[in-house]
C-alpha atoms as a PDB file:
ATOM      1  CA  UNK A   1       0.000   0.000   0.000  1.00  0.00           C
ATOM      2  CA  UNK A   2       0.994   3.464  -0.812  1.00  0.00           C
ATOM      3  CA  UNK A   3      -0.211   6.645   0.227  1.00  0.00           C
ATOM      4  CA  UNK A   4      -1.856   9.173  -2.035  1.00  0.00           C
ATOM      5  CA  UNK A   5      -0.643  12.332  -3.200  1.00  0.00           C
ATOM      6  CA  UNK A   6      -1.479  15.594  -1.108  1.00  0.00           C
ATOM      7  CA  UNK A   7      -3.386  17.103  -4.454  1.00  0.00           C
ATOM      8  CA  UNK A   8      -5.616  14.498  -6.767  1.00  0.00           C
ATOM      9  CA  UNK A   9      -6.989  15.535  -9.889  1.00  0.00           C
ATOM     10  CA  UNK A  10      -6.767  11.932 -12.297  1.00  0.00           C
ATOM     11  CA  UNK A  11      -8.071   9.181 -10.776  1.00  0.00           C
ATOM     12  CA  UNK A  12      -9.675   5.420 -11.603  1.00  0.00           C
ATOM     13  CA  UNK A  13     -12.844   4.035 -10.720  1.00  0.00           C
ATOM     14  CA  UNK A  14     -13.775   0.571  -9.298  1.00  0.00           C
ATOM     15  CA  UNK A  15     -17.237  -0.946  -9.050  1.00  0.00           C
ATOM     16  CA  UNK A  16     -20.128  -2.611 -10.348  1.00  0.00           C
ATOM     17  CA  UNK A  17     -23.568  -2.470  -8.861  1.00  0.00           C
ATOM     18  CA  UNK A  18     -25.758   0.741  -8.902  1.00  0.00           C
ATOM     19  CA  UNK A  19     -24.458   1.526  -5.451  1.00  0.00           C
ATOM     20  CA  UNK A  20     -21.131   2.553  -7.278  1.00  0.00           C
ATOM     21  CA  UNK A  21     -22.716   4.316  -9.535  1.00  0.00           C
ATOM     22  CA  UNK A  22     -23.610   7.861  -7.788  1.00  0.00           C
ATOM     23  CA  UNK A  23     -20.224   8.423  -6.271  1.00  0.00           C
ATOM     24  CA  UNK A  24     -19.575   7.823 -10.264  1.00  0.00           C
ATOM     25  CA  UNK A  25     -21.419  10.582 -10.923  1.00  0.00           C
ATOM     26  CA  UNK A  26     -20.571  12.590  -8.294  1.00  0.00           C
ATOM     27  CA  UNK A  27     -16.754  12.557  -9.013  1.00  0.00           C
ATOM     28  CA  UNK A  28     -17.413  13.605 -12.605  1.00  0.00           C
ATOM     29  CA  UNK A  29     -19.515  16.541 -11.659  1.00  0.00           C
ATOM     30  CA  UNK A  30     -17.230  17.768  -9.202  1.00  0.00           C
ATOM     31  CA  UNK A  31     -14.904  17.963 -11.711  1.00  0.00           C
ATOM     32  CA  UNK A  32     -12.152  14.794 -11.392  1.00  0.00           C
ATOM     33  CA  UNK A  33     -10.333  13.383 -14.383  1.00  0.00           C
ATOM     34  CA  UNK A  34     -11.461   9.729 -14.857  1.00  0.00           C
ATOM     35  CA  UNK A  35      -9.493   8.199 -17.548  1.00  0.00           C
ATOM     36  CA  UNK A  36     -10.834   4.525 -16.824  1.00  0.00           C
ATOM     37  CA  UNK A  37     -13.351   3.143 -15.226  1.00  0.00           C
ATOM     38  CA  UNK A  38     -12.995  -0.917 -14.205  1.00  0.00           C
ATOM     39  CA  UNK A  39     -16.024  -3.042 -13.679  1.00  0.00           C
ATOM     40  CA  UNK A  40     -16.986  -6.709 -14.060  1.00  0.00           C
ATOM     41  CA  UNK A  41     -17.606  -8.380 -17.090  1.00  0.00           C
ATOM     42  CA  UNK A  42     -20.575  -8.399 -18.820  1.00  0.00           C
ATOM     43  CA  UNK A  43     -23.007 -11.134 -17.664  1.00  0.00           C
ATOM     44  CA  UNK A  44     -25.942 -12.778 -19.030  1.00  0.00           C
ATOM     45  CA  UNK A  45     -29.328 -12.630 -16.684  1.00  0.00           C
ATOM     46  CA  UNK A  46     -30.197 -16.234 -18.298  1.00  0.00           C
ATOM     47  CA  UNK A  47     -29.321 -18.482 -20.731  1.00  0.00           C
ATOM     48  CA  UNK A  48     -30.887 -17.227 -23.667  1.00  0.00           C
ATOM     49  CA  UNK A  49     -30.326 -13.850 -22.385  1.00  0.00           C
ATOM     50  CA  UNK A  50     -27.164 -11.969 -24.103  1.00  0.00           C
ATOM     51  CA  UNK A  51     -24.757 -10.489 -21.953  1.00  0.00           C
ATOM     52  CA  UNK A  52     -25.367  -7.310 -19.779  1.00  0.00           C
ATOM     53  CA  UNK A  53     -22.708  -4.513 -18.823  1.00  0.00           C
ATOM     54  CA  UNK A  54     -22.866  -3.770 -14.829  1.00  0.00           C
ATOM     55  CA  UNK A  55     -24.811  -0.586 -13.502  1.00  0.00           C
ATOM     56  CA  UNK A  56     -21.275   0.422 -13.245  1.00  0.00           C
ATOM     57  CA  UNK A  57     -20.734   0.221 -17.147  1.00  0.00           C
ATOM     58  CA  UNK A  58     -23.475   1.171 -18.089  1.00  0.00           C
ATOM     59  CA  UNK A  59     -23.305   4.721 -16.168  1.00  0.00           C
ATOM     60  CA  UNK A  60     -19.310   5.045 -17.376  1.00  0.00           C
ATOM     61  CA  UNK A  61     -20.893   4.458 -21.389  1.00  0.00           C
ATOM     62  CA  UNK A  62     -23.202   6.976 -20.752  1.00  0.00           C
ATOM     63  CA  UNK A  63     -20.912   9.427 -19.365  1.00  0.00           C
ATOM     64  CA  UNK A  64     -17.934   8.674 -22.006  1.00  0.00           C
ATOM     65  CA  UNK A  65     -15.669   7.051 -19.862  1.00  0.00           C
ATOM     66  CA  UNK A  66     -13.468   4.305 -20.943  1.00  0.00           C
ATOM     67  CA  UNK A  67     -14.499   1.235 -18.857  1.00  0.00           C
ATOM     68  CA  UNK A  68     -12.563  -2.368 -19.008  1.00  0.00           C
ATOM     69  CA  UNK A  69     -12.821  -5.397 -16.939  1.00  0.00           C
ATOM     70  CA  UNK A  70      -9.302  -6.184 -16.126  1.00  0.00           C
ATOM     71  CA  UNK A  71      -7.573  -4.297 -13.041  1.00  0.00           C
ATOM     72  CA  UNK A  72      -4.307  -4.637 -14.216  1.00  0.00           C
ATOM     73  CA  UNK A  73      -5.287  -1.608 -16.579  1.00  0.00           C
ATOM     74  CA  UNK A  74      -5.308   0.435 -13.897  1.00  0.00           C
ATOM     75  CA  UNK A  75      -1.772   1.342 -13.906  1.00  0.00           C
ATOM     76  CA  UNK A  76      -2.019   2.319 -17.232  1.00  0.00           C
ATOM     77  CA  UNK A  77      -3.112   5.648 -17.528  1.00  0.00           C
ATOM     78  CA  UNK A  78      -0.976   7.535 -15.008  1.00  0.00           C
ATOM     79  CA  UNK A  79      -3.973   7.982 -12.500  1.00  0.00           C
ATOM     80  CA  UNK A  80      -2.697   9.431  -9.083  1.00  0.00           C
ATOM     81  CA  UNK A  81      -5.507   7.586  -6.555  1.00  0.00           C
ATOM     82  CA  UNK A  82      -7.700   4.437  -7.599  1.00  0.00           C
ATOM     83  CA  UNK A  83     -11.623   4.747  -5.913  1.00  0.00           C
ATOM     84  CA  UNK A  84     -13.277   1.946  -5.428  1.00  0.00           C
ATOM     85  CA  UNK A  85     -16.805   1.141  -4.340  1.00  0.00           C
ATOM     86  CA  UNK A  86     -18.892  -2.204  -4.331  1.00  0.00           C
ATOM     87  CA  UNK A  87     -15.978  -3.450  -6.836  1.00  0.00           C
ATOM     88  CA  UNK A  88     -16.841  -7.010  -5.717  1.00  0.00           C
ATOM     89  CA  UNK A  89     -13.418  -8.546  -6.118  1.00  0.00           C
ATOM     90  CA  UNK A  90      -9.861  -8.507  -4.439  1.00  0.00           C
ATOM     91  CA  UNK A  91      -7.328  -6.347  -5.779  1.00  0.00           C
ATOM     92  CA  UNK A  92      -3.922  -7.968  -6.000  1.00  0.00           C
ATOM     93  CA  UNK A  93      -0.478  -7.052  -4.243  1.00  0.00           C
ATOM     94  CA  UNK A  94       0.742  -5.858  -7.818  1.00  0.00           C
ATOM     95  CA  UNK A  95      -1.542  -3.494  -8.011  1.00  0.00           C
ATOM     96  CA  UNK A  96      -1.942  -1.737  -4.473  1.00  0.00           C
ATOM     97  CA  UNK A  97       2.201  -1.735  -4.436  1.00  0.00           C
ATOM     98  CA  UNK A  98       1.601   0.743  -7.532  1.00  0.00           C
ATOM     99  CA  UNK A  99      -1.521   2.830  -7.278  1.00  0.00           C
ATOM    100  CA  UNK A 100      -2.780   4.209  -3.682  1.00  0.00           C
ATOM    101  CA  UNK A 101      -6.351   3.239  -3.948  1.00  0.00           C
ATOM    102  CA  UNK A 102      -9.366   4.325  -1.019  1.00  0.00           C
ATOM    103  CA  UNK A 103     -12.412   2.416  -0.453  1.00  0.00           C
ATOM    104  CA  UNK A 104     -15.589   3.668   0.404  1.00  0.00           C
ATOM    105  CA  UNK A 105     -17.275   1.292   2.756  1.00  0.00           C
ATOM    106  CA  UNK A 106     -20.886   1.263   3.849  1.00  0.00           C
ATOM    107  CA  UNK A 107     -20.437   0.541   7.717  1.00  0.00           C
ATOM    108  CA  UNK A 108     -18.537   2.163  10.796  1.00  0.00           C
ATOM    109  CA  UNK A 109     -15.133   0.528  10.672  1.00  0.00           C
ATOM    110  CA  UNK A 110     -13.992  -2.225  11.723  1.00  0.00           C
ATOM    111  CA  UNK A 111     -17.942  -3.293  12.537  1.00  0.00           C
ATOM    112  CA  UNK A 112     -18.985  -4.912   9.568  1.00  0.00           C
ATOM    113  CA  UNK A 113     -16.017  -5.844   7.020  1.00  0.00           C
ATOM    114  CA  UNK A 114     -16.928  -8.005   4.630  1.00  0.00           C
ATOM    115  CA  UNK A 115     -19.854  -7.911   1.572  1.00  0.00           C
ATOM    116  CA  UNK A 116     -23.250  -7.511   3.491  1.00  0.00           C
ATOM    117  CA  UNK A 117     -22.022  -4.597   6.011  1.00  0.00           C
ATOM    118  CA  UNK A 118     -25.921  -3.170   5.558  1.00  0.00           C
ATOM    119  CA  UNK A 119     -27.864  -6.393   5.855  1.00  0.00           C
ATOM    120  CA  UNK A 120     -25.684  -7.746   8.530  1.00  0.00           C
ATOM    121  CA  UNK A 121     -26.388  -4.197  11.048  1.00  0.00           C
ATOM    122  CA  UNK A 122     -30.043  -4.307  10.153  1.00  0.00           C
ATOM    123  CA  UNK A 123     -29.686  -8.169  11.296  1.00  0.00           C
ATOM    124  CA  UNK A 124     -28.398  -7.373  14.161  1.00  0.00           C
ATOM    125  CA  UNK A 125     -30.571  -4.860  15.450  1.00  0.00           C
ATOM    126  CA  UNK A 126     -28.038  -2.368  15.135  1.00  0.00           C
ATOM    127  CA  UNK A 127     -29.067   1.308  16.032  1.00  0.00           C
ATOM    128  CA  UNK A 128     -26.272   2.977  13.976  1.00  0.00           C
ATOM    129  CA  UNK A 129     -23.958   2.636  11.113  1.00  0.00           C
ATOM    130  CA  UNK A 130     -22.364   5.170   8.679  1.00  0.00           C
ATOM    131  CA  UNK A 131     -19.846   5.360   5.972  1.00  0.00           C
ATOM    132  CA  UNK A 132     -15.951   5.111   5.670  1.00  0.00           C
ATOM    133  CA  UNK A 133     -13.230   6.303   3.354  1.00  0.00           C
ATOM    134  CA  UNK A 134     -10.004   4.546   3.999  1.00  0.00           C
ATOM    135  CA  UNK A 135      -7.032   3.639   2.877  1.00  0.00           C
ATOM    136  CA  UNK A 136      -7.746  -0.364   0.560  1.00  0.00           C
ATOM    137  CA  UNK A 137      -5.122  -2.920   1.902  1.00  0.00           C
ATOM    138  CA  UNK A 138      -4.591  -6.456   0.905  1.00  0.00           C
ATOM    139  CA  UNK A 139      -6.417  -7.805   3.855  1.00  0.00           C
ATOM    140  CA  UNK A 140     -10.441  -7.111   3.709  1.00  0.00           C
ATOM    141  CA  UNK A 141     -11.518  -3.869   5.251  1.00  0.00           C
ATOM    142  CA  UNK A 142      -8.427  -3.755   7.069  1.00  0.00           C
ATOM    143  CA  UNK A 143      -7.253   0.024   6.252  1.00  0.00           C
ATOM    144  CA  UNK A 144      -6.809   2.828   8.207  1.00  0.00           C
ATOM    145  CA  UNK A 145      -9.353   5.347   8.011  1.00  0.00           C
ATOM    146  CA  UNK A 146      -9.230   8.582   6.778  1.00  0.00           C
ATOM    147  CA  UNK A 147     -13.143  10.162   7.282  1.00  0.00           C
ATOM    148  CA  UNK A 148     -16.227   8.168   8.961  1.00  0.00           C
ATOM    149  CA  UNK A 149     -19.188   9.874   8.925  1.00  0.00           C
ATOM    150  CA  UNK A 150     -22.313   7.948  10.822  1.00  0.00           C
ATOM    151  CA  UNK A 151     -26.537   8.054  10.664  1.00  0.00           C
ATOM    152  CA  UNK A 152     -28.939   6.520  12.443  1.00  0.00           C
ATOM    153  CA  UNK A 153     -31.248   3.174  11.490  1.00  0.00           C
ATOM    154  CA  UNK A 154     -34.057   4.502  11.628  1.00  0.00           C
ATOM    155  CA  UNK A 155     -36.900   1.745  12.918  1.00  0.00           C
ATOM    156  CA  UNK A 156     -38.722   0.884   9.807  1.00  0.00           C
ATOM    157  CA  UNK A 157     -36.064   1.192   7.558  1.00  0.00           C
ATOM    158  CA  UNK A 158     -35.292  -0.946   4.833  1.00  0.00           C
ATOM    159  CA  UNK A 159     -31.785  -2.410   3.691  1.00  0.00           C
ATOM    160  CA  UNK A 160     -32.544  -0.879   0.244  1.00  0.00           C
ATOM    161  CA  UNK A 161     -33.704   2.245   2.140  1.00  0.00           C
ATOM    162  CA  UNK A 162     -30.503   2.590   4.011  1.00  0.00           C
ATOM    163  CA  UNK A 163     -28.385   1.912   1.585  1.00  0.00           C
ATOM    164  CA  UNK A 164     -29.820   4.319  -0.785  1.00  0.00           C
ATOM    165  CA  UNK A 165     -28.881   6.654   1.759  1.00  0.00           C
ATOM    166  CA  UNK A 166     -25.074   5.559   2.879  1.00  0.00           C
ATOM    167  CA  UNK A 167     -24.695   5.772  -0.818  1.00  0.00           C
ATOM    168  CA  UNK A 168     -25.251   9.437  -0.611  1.00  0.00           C
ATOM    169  CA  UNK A 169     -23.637   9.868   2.771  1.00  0.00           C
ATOM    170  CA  UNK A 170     -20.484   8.184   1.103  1.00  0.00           C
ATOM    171  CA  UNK A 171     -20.667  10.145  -2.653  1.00  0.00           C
ATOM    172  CA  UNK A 172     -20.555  13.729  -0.336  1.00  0.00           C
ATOM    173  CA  UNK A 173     -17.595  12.045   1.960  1.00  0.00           C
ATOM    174  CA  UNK A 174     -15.645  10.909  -1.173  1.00  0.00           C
ATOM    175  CA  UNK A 175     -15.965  14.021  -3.450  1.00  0.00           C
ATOM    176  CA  UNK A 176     -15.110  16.021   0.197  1.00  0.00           C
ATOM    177  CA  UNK A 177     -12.256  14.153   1.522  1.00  0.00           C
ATOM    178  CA  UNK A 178     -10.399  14.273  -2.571  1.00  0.00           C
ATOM    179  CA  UNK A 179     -11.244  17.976  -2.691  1.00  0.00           C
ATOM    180  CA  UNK A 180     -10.021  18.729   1.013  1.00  0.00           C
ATOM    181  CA  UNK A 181      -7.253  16.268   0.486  1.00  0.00           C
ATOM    182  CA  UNK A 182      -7.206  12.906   2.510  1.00  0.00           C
ATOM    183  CA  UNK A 183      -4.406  13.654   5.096  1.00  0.00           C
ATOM    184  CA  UNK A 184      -3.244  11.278   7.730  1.00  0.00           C
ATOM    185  CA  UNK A 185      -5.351   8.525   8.138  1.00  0.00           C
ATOM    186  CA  UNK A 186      -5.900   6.504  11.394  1.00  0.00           C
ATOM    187  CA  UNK A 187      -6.345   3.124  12.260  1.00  0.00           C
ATOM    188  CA  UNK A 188      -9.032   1.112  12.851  1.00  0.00           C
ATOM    189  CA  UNK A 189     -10.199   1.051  16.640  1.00  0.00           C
ATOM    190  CA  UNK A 190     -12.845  -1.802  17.922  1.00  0.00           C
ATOM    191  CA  UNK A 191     -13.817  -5.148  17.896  1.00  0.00           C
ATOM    192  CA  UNK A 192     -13.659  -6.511  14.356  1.00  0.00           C
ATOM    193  CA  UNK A 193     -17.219  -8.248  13.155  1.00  0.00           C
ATOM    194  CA  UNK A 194     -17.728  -9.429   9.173  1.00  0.00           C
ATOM    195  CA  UNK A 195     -20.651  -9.259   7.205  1.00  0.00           C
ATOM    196  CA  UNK A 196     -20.305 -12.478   4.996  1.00  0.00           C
ATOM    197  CA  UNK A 197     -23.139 -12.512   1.954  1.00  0.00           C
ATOM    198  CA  UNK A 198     -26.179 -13.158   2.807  1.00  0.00           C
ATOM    199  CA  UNK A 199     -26.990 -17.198   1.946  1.00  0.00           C
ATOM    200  CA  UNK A 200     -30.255 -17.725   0.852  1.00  0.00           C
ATOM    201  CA  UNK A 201     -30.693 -20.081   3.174  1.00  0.00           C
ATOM    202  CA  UNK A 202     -30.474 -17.410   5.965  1.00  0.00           C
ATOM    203  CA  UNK A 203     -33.751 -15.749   4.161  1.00  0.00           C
ATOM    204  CA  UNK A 204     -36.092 -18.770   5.077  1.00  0.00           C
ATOM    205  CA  UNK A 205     -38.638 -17.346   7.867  1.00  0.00           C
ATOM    206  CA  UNK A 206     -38.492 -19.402  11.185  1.00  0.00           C
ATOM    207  CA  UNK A 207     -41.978 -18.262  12.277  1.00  0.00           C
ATOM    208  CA  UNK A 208     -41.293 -19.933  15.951  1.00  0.00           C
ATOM    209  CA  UNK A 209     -38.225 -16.663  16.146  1.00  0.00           C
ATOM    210  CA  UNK A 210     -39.511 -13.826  17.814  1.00  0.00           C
ATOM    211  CA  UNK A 211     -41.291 -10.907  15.852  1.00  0.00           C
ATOM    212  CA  UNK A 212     -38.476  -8.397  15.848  1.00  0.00           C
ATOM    213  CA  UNK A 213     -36.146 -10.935  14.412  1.00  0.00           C
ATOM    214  CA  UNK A 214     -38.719 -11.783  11.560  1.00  0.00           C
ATOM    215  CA  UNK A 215     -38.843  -8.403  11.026  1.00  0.00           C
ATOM    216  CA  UNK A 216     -35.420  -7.510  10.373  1.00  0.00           C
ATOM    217  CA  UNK A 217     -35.090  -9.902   8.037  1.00  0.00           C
ATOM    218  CA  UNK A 218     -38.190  -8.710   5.902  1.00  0.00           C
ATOM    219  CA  UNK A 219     -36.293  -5.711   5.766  1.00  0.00           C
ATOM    220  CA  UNK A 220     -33.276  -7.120   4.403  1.00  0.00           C
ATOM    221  CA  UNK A 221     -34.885  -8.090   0.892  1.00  0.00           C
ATOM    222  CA  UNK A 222     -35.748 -11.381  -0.145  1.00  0.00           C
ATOM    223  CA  UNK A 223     -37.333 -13.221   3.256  1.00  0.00           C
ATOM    224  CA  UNK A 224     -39.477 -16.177   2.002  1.00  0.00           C
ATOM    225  CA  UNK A 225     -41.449 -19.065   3.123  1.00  0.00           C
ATOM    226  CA  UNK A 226     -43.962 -21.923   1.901  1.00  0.00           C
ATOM    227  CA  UNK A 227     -48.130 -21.562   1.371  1.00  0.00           C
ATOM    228  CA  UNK A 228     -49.476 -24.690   0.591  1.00  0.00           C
ATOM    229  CA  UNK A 229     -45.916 -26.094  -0.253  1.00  0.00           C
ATOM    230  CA  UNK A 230     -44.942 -23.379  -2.870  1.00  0.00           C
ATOM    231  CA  UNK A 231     -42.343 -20.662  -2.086  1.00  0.00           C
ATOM    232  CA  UNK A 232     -43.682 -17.125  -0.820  1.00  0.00           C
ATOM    233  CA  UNK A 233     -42.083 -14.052   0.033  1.00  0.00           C
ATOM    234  CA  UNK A 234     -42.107 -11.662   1.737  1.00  0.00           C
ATOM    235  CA  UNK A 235     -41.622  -7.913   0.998  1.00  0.00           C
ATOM    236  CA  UNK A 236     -43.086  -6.084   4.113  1.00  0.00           C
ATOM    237  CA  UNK A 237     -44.558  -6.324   7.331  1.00  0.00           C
ATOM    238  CA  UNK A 238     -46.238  -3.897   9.746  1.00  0.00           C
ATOM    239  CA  UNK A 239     -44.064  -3.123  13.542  1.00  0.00           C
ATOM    240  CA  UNK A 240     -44.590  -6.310  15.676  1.00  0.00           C
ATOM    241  CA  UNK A 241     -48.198  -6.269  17.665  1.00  0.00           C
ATOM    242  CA  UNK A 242     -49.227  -8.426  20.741  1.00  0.00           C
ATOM    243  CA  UNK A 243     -51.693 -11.388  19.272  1.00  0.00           C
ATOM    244  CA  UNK A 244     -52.621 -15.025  20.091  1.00  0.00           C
ATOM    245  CA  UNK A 245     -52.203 -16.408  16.347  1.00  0.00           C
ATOM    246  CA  UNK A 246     -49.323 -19.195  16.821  1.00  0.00           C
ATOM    247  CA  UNK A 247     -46.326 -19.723  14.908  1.00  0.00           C
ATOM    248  CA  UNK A 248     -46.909 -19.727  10.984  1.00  0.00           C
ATOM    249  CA  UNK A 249     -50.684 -19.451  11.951  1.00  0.00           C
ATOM    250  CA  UNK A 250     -52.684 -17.165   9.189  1.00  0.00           C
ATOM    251  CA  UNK A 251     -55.910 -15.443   9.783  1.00  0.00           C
ATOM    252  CA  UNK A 252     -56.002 -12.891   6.975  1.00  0.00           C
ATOM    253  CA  UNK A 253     -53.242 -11.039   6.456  1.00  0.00           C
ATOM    254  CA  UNK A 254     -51.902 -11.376   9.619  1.00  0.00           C
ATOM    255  CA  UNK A 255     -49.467 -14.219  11.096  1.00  0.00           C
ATOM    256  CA  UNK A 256     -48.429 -15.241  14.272  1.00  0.00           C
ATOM    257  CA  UNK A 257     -44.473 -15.395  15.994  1.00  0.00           C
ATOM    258  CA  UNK A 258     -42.549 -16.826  18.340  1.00  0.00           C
ATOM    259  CA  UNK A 259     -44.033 -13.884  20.426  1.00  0.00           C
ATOM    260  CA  UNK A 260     -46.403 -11.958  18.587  1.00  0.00           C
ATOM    261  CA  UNK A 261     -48.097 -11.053  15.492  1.00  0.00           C
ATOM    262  CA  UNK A 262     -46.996  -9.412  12.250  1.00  0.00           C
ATOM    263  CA  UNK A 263     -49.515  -8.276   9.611  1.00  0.00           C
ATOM    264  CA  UNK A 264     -48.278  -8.993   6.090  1.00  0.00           C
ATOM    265  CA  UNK A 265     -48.414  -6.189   3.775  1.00  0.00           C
ATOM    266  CA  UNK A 266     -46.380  -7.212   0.478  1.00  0.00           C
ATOM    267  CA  UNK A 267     -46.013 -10.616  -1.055  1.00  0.00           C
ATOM    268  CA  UNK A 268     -44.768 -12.527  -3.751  1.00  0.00           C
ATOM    269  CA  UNK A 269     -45.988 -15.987  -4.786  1.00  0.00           C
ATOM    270  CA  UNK A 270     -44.223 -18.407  -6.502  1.00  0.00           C
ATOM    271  CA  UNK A 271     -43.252 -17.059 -10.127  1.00  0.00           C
ATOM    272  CA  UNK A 272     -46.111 -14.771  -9.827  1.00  0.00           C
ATOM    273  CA  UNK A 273     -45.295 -10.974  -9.673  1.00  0.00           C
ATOM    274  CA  UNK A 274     -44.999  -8.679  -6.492  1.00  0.00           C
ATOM    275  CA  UNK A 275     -48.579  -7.577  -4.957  1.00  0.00           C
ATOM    276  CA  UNK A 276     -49.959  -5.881  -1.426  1.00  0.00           C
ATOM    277  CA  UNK A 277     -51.561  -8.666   0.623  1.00  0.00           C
ATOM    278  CA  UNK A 278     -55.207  -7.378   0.323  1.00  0.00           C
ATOM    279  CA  UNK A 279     -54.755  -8.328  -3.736  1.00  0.00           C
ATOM    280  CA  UNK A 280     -52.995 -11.758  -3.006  1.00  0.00           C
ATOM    281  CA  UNK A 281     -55.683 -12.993  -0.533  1.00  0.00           C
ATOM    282  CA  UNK A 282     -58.560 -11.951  -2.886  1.00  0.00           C
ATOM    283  CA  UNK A 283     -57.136 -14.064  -5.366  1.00  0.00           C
ATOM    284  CA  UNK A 284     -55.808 -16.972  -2.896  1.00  0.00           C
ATOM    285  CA  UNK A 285     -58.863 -18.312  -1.543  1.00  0.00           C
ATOM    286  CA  UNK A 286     -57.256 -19.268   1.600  1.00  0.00           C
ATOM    287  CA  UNK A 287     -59.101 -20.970   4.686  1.00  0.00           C
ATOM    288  CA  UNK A 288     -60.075 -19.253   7.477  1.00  0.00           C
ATOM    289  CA  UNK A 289     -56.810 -20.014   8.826  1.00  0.00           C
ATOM    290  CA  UNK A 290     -53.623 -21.512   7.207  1.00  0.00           C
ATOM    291  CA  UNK A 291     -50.376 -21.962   8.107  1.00  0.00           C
ATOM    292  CA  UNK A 292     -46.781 -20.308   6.811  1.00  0.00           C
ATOM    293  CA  UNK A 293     -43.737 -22.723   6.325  1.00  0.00           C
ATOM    294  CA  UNK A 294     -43.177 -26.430   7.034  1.00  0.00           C
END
């Protein structure tokens, strides 16, 4: 690792999902020099499908930017930092012994290395989390830091939600701390936790877990269960209530915990589109009560 110059003005850009792609656009408006933009390969959504440039790519295109999939490029075009953002892969020794690169992370350092930093503090019931610039070393999320800015989760807030909004937090910090200039930075301080990728496995409703649990994870994106033995999920719940449904139990739209009761508001059946729960009930000619999962 390397430190970066006092004064940046050419840089290259690392990422791929739409998260990347605002502090993308944010660098460009305030004026940087982005000779090359690196992003992953194209990929095809199915098999028939042809291939598909990353949210990433696609913004670069638009904005006339030179994009290319191999990192190595990087130390190509005489850039004096590397950004990177949601890149998705490891950057190798070669490469960081060249070009100082800074990462902007979605969590408050070191709580939350890894992939899932968002996902993993709404998991955990966390009441805070923020944004960091720092300094990219070999190891994951290891680097000192040089600006953390933090924000409250608020209670009903969704991992998309929050995201949307660390994105923003981070584009301001990023297009700040290059303007300012980066100084110093300091190290990490804290236990270390990791957010590993959410496994879809870790999605599948236990309704016999308490309602706040259930709840976080229908925040997170993607929670599912069974109806009749066919695959449901589930996009959003009301706040936990007191009830006496039991676990999996379903009288309307609402369901019953491992303590309590959560009214279902959006759904998803099985290859069937999204749809509130009023829509999917009229259409599901359900019992007067069924039951959610196995």
């Amino acid at each position: 690792m390397i430190a970066p110059p006092a004064e940046v003005r050419r840089l290259v850009y690392l990422g791929s999902p739409y998260a990347a792609v605002p502090p993308l656009r944010a660098l460009c408006e305030a004026g940087f020099e982005i000779p090359l933009v690196v992003s992953r390969a194209d990929t095809r959504r199915s098999r028939r499908g042809s291939a598909e440039p990353s949210a990433v790519k696609a913004a670069a295109m638009e904005l006339g930017l030179a994009v290319t999939d191999s990192v190595d490029d990087v130390l190509t075009v005489g850039a004096d930092l590397g950004v990177v953002v949601a890149y998705g892969r490891l950057i190798r020794p070669h490469v960081l012994d060249q070009l100082a690169l800074v990462n902007v992370h979605f969590s408050l350092l070191p709580r939350w290395r890894g992939a899932a930093p968002v996902e993993r503090a709404l998991l955990a019931g966390d009441e805070r989390t923020g944004v960091c610039l720092m300094a990219l070393e070999e190891a994951l999320d290891t680097g000192p830091i040089y600006r953390m800015r933090a924000t409250t989760i608020q209670p009903r807030e969704t991992a998309a939600g929050l995201r949307e909004r660390l994105v923003e937090i981070g584009s301001e910090l990023l297009v700040e701390g290059l303007t300012e200039g980066l100084g110093r930075p300091t190290a990490q301080e804290g236990e270390a936790t990791y957010a590993d990728k959410i496994d879809p496995a870790e999605l599948e409703i236990d309704w016999l877990a308490p309602a706040r649990l259930i709840d976080r994870l229908v925040r997170v994106g993607g929670a599912w269960t069974t109806l009749d033995g066919r695959r449901l999920k589930i996009w959003a719940t009301s706040a936990p209530e007191s009830g006496d449904l039991g676990p999996g139990e379903l009288v309307g739209g609402r369901v019953g915990t491992g303590d309590g009761v959560l009214e279902l508001l959006e759904v998803q059946p099985e290859g069937r589109p999204r749809r509130d729960m009023k829509a999917f009930l009229a259409g599901a000619r359900l019992g007067p009560s069924s039951r959610l999962g196995p």
